[in-house]
Protein backbone atom coordinates (compact mmCIF):
# COMPACT_ATOMS: atom_id res chain seq x y z
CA UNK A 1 222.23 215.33 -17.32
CA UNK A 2 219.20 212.62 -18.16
CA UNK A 3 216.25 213.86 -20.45
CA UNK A 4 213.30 215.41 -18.99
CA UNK A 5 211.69 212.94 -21.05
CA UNK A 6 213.61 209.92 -19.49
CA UNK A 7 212.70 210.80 -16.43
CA UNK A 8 209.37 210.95 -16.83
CA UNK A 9 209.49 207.58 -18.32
CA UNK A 10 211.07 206.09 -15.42
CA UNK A 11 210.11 207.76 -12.59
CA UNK A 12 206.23 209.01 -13.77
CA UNK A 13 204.85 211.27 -11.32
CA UNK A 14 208.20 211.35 -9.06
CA UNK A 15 210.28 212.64 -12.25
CA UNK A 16 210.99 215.74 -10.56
CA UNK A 17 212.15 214.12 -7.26
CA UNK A 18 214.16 211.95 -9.30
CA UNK A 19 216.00 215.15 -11.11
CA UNK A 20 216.89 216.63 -7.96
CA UNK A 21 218.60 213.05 -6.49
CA UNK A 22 220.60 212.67 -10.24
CA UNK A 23 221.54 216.61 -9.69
CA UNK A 24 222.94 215.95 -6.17
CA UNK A 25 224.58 212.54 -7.46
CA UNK A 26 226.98 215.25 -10.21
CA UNK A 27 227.41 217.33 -7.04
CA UNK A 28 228.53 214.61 -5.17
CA UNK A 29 230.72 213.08 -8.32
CA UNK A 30 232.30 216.41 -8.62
CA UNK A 31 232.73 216.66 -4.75
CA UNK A 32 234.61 213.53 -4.73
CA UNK A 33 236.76 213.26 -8.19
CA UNK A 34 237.17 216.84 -8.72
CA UNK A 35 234.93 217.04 -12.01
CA UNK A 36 231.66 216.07 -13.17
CA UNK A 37 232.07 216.69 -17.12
CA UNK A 38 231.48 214.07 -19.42
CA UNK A 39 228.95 211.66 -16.55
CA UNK A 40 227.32 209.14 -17.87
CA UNK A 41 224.09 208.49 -15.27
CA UNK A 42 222.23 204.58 -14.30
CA UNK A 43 219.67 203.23 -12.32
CA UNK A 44 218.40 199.70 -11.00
CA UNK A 45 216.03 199.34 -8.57
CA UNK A 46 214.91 197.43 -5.73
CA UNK A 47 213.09 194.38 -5.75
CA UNK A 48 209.88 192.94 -4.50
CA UNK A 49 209.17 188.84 -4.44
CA UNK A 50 205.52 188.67 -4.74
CA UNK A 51 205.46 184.27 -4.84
CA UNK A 52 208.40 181.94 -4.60
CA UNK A 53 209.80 182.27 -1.51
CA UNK A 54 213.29 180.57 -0.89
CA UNK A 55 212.27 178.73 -4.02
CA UNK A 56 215.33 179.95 -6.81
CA UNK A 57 218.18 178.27 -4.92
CA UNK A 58 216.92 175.07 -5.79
CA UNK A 59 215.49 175.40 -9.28
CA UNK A 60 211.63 176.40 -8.38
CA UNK A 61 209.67 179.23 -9.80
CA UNK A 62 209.43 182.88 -8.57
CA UNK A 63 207.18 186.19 -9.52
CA UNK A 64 208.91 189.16 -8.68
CA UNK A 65 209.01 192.73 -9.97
CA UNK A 66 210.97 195.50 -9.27
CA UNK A 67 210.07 198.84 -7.45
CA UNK A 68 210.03 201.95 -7.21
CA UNK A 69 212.69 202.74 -4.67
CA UNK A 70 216.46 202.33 -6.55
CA UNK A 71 219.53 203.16 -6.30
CA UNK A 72 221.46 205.04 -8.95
CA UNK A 73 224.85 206.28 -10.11
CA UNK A 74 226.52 209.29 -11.62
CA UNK A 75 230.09 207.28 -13.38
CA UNK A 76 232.39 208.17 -16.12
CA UNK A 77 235.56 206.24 -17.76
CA UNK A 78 239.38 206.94 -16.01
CA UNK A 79 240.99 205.46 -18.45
CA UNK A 80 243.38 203.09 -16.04
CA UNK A 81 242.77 199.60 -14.35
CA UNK A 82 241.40 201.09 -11.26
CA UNK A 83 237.66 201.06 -10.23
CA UNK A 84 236.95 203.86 -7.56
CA UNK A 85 233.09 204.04 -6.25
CA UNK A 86 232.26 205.95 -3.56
CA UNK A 87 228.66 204.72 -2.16
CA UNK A 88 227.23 207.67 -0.09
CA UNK A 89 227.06 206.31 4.18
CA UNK A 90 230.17 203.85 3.23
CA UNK A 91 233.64 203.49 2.68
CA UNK A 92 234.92 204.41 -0.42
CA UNK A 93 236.19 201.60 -3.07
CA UNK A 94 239.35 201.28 -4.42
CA UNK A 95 239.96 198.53 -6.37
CA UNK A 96 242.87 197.41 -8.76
CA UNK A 97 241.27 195.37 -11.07
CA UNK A 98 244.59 193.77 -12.10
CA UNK A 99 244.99 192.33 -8.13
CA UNK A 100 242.11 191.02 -7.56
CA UNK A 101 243.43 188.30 -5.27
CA UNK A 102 244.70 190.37 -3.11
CA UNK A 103 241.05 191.90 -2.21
CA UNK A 104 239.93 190.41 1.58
CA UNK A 105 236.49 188.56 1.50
CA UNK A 106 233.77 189.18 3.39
CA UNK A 107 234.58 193.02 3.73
CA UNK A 108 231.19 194.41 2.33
CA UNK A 109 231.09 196.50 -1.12
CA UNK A 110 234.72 196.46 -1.33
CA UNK A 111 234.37 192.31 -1.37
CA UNK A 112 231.10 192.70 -3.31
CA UNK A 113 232.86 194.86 -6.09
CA UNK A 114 236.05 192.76 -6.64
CA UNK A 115 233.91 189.62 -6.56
CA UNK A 116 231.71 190.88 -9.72
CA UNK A 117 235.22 192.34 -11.42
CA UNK A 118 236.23 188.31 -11.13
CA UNK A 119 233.19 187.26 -12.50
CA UNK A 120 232.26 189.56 -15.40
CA UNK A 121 236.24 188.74 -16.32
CA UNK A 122 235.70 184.96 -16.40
CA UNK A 123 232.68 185.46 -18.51
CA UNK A 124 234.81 186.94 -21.12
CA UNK A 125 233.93 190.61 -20.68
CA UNK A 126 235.48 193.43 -20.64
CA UNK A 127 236.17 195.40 -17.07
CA UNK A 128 238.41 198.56 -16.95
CA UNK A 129 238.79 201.35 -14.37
CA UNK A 130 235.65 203.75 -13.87
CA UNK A 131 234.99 206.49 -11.32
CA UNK A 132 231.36 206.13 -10.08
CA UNK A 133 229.36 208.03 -6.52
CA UNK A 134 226.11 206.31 -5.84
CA UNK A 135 223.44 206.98 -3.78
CA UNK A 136 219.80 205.11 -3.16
CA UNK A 137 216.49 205.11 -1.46
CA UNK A 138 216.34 200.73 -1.14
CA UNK A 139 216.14 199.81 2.50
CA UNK A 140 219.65 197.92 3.19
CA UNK A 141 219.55 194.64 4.90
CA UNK A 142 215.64 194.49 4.77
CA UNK A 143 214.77 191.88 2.06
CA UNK A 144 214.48 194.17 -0.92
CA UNK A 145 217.53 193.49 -2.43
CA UNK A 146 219.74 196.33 -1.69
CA UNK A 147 222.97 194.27 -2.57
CA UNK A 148 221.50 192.93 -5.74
CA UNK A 149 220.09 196.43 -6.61
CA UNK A 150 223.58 197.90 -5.72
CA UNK A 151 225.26 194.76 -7.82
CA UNK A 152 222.73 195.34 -11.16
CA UNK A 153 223.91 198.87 -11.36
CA UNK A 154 228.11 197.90 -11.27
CA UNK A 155 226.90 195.28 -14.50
CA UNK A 156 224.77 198.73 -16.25
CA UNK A 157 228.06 200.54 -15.59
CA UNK A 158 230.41 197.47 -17.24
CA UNK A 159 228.50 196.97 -19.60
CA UNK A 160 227.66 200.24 -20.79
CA UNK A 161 231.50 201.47 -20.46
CA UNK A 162 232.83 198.40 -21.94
CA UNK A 163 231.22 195.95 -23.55
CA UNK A 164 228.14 197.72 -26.07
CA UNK A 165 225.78 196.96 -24.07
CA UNK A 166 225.32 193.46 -24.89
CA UNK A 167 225.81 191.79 -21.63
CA UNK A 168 222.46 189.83 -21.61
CA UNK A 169 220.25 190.53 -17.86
CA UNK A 170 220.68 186.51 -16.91
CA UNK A 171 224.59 187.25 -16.70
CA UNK A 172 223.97 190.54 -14.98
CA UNK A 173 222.28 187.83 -12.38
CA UNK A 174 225.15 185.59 -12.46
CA UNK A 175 227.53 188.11 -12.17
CA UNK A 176 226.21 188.65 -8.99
CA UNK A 177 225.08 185.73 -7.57
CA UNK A 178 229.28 184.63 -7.80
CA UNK A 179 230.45 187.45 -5.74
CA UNK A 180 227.75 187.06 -2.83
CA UNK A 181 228.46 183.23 -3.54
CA UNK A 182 231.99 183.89 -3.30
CA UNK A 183 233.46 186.82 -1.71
CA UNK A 184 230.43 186.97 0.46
CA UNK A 185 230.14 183.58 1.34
CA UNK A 186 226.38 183.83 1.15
CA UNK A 187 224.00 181.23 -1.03
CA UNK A 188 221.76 183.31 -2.97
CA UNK A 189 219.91 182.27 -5.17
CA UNK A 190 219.64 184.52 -8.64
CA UNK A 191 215.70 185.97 -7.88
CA UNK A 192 217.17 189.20 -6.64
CA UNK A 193 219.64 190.07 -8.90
CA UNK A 194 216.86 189.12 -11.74
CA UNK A 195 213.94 190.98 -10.76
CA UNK A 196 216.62 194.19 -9.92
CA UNK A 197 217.99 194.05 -13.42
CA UNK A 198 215.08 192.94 -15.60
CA UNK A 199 212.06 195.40 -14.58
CA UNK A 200 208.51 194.70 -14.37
CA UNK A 201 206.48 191.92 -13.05
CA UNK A 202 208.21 188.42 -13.95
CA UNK A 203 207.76 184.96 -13.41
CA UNK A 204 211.00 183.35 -13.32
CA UNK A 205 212.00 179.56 -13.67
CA UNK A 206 214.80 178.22 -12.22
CA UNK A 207 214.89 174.12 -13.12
CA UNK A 208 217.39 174.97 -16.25
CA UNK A 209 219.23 178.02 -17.62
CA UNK A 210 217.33 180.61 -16.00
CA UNK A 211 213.41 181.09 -17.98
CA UNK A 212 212.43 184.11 -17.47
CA UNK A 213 208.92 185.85 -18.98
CA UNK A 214 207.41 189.30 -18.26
CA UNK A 215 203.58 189.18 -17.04
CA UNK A 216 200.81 191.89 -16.89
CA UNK A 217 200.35 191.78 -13.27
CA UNK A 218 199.94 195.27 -11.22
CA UNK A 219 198.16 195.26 -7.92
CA UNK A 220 196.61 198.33 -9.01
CA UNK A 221 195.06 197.13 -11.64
CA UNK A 222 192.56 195.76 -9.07
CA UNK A 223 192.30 198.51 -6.81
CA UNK A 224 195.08 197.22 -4.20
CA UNK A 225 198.31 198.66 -3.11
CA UNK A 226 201.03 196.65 -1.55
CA UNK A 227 202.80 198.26 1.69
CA UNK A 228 206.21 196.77 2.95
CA UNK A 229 207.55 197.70 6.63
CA UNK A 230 210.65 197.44 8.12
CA UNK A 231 210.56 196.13 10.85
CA UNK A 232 213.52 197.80 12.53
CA UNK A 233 216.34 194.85 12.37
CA UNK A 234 218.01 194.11 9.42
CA UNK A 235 219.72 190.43 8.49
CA UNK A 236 222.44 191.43 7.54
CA UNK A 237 223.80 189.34 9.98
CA UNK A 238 221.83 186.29 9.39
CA UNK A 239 223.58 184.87 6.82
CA UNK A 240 224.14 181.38 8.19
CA UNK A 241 219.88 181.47 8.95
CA UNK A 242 219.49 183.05 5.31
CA UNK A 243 222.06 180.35 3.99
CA UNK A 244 220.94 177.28 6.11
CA UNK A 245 217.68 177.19 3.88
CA UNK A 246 219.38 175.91 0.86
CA UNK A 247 221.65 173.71 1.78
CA UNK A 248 218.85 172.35 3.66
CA UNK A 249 216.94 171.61 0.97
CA UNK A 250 220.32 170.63 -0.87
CA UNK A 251 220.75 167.84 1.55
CA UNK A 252 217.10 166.22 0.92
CA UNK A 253 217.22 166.56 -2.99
CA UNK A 254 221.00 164.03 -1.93
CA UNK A 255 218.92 161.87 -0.09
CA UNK A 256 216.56 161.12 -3.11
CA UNK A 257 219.98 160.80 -5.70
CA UNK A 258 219.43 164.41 -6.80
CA UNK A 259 221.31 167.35 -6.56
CA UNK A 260 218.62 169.94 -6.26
CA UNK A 261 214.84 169.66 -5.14
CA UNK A 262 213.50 170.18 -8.64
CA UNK A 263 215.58 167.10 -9.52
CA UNK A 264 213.11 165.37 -7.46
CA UNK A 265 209.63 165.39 -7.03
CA UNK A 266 207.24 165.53 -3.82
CA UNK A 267 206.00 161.98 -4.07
CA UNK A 268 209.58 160.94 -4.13
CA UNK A 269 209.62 162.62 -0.78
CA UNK A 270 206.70 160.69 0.52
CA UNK A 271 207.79 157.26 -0.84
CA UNK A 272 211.21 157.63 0.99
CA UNK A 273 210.06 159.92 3.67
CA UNK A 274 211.90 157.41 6.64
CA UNK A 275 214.85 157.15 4.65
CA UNK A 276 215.27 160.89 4.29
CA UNK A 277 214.52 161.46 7.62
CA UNK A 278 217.33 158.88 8.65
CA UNK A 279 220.11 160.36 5.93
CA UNK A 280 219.35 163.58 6.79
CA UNK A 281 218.47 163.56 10.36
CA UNK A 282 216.80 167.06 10.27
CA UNK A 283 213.36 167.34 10.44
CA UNK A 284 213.23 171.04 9.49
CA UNK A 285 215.21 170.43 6.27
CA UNK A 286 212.47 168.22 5.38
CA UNK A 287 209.56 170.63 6.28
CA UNK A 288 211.44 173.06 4.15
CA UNK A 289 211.49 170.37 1.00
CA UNK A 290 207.69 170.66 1.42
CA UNK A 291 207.60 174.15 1.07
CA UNK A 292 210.01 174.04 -1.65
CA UNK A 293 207.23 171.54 -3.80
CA UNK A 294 204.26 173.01 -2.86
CA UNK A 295 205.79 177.35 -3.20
CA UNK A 296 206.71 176.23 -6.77
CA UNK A 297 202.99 174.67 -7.46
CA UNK A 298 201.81 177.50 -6.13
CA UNK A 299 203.73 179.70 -8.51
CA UNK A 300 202.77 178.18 -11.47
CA UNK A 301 198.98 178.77 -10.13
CA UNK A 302 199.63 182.70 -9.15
CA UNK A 303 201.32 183.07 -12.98
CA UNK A 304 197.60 180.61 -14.68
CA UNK A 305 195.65 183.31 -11.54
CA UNK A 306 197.39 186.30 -13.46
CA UNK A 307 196.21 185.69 -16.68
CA UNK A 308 192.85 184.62 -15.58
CA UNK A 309 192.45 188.04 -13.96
CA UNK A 310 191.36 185.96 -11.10
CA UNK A 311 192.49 188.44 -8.09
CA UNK A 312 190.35 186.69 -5.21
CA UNK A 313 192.89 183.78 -6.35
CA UNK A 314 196.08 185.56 -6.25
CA UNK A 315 195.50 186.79 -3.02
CA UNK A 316 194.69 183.27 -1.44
CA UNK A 317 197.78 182.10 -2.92
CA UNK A 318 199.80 184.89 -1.65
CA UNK A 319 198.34 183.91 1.84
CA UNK A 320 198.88 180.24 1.58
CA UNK A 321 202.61 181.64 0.56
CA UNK A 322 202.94 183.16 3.58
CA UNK A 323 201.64 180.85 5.95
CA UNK A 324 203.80 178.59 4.25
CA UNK A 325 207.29 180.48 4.75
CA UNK A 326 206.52 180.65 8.32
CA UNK A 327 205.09 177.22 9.42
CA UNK A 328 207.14 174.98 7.10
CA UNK A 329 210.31 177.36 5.46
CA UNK A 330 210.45 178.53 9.04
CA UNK A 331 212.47 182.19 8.36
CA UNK A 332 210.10 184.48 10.31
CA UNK A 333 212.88 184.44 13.09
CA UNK A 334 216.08 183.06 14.43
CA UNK A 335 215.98 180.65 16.49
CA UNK A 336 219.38 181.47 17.79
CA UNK A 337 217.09 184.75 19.17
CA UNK A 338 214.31 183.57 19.46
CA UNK A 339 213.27 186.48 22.02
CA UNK A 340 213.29 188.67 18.98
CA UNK A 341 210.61 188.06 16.72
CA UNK A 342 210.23 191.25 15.07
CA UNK A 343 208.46 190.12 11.81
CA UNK A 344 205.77 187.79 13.68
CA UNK A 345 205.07 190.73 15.67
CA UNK A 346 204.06 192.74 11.90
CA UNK A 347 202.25 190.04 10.70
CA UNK A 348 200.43 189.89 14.16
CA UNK A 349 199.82 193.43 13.89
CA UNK A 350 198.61 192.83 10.51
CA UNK A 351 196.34 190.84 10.54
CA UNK A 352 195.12 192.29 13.29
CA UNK A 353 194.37 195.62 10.82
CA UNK A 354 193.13 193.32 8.17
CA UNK A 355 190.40 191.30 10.89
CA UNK A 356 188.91 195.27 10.48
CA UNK A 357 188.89 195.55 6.82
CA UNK A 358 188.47 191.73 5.97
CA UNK A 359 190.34 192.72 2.71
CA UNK A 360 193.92 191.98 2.25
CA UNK A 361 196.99 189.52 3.09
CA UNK A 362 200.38 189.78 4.32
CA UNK A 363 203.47 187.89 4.89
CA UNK A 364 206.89 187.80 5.50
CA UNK A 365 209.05 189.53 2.45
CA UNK A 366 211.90 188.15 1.00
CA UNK A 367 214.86 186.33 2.78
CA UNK A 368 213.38 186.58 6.29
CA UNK A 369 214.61 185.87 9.76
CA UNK A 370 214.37 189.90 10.13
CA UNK A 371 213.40 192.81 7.97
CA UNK A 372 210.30 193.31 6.11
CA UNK A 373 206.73 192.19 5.88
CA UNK A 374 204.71 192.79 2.65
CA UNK A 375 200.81 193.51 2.97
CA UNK A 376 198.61 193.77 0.03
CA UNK A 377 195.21 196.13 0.94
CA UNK A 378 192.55 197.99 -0.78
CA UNK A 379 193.97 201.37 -2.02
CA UNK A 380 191.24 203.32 0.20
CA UNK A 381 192.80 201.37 3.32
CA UNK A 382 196.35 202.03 2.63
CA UNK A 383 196.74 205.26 4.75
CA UNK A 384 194.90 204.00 7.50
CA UNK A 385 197.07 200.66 7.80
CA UNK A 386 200.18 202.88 7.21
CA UNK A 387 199.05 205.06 10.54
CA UNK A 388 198.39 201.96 11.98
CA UNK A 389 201.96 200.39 11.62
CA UNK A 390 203.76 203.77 12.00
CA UNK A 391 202.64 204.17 15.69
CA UNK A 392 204.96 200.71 15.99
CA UNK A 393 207.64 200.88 13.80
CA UNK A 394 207.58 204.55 12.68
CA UNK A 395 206.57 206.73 9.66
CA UNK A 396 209.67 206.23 7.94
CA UNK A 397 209.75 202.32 8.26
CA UNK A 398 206.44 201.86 5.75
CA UNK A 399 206.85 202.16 2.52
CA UNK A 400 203.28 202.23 0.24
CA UNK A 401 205.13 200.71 -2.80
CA UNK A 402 204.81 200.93 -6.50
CA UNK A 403 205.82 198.30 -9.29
CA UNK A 404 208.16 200.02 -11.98
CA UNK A 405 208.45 198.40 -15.29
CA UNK A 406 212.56 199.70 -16.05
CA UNK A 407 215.11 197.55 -14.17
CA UNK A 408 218.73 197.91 -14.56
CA UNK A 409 219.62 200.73 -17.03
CA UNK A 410 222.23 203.28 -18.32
CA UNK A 411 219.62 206.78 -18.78
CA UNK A 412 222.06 209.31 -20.64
């Protein structure tokens, strides 16, 4: 079992809630594959985007962290070419990682898995079979990264079974990014898998080979707290809304003789506005470029706000964010339902809390379309605007959320 010690590292004051999940994960192990001697025990945790949304795809800037819900995994080496992971409220696994191609696509983990066996192998790494039961606490199909939090911990296990632990986090990324790209057939971007593996607040730059550079940010540190709620309807079947953003903005970085927007710039966009809008012949696409330019500028001035301490700043950036994603990046709903507008209604809500208080932001989280909302409020208001939102969209739907510095690890 982990260290006392390691848990308190990790988890802080929720070591001892922590202990009791890892000590029903070797139950559950043992349960399923008969045993539990000689585990080996990982974590990786969910993610929050704090600026940068729908940015990554096309080579902007992000600041993300991870958080303090994760998802973790009791594993241990079988010595044969078969991976077997049984995922606690899903189908068990099976995979032989010698048939690959004969693995269907789009079938959830069991795609996800054989996707990220392909792609660690191309990299040159070393896969081999491993018996693994996983549970976690990040909200699936929400817009905390429950995928790329699932995907992080599969890499921990590779690389910790296999390969020295030398796999560097950017591949972890990569690694996952290919199987959602695909055996998913969905266009992420690599924020998620990034901020899930990495830990901590970062600021992330996309233009090259992925930049990517820790920051002393904590809302805490100036007496906020954020607060994400689910809104009740995931997206996990949104993916042609989720993926329509960036080949969107794909097909206005063509129209200017680039292949992604930060090929371009935003006065290339104005000089050939008319010509876009004639290639393209989607006005949305090219509200979405704007967002694109003016999310990553306001990156950059969130990551100059951090280490200002400027926290009046922040927040007006995290507002102009938001405001952004829904008037221009347009992923507060589906328009193919538009009758169900879920996250509109939480920021209406919202703000209707924070007219009270006249303290705080919010805004849509993550991917979008459905999901979760992200508000960022005084720590003595926190309890009142969770009772506030739970009377709508239940208790167990808001999450007060803390930052957590260790991303995707092995623990003992």
């Amino acid at each position: 079992m982990v260290k006392d010690e390691v848990f308190e590292r990790v988890y802080g004051e929720n070591a001892a809630g922590a202990k009791k999940r890892f000590e029903h994960l070797e139950e559950g192990f043992k349960g399923e594959f008969g045993s539990n001697e000689g585990l080996s025990y990982f974590t990786a945790p969910g993610r929050t985007e704090i600026i940068g949304n729908h940015t990554d795809h096309n080579g902007g800037k992000v600041i993300a962290a991870s958080i303090n819900l994760d998802t973790i995994g009791a594993a241990c080496v079988s010595g044969d070419e078969t991976v077997e992971i049984l995922s606690e409220g899903y189908r068990k696994v099976v995979i032989d990682i010698n048939d690959i191609e004969s693995v269907p696509k789009e079938e959830g983990t069991l795609s996800l898995v054989a996707g990220m066996i392909e792609a660690a192998k191309k990299k040159g790494y070393e896969v081999h079979g491993f018996k693994a039961y996983v549970t976690t606490t990040v909200i699936p199909a929400a817009g905390v990264s429950s995928s790329a939090s699932f995907e992080m911990l599969f890499c921990a296990m590779i690389n910790h079974f296999f390969n020295d632990d030398k796999i560097p986090v950017t591949d972890y990324a990569k690694i996952g990014q290919y199987s959602e790209n695909n055996f998913w057939n969905k266009s992420s971007g690599l924020m998620d898998q990034m901020a899930c593996a990495y830990g901590g607040p970062i600021l992330l730059d996309f233009k090259g080979d992925i930049s990517v550079e820790k920051i002393p940010f904590s809302f805490g540190d100036f007496g906020y707290e954020m607060v994400i709620t689910n809104t009740g309807k995931g997206h996990a079947d949104l993916s042609a809304d989720y993926s329509s953003i960036p080949q969107e903005m794909f097909a206005v970085a063509k129209a200017l003789g680039g292949e992604r927007l930060c090929d371009v710039t935003k006065a290339d966009l104005l000089a050939d506005l008319n010509k876009v809008e004639e290639t393209v012949g989607n006005d949305r696409a090219i509200l979405r470029a704007f967002h694109f330019f003016n999310e990553t500028q306001r990156v950059a001035d969130t990551a100059t706000a951090v280490k200002e301490k400027d926290f009046g700043k922040i927040l007006s950036l995290l507002k102009a964010s938001g405001d952004s994603s829904y008037k221009l990046n347009q992923n507060c709903y589906t328009i193919s339902d538009w009758k169900e507008q879920k996250i509109s209604l939480a920021l209406a809500l919202t703000e209707e809390y924070l007219a009270k208080t006249r303290k705080g932001i919010c805004r849509v989280h993550g991917g979008g379309f459905a999901g979760v909302i992200m508000c960022v409020l005084p720590k003595e208001e926190t309890a009142g605007y969770v009772d506030f939102m739970a009377e709508y969209f239940g208790r167990e739907n808001v999450y007060p959320m803390n930052i957590r510095q260790t991303g995707a690890v092995y623990l003992g």
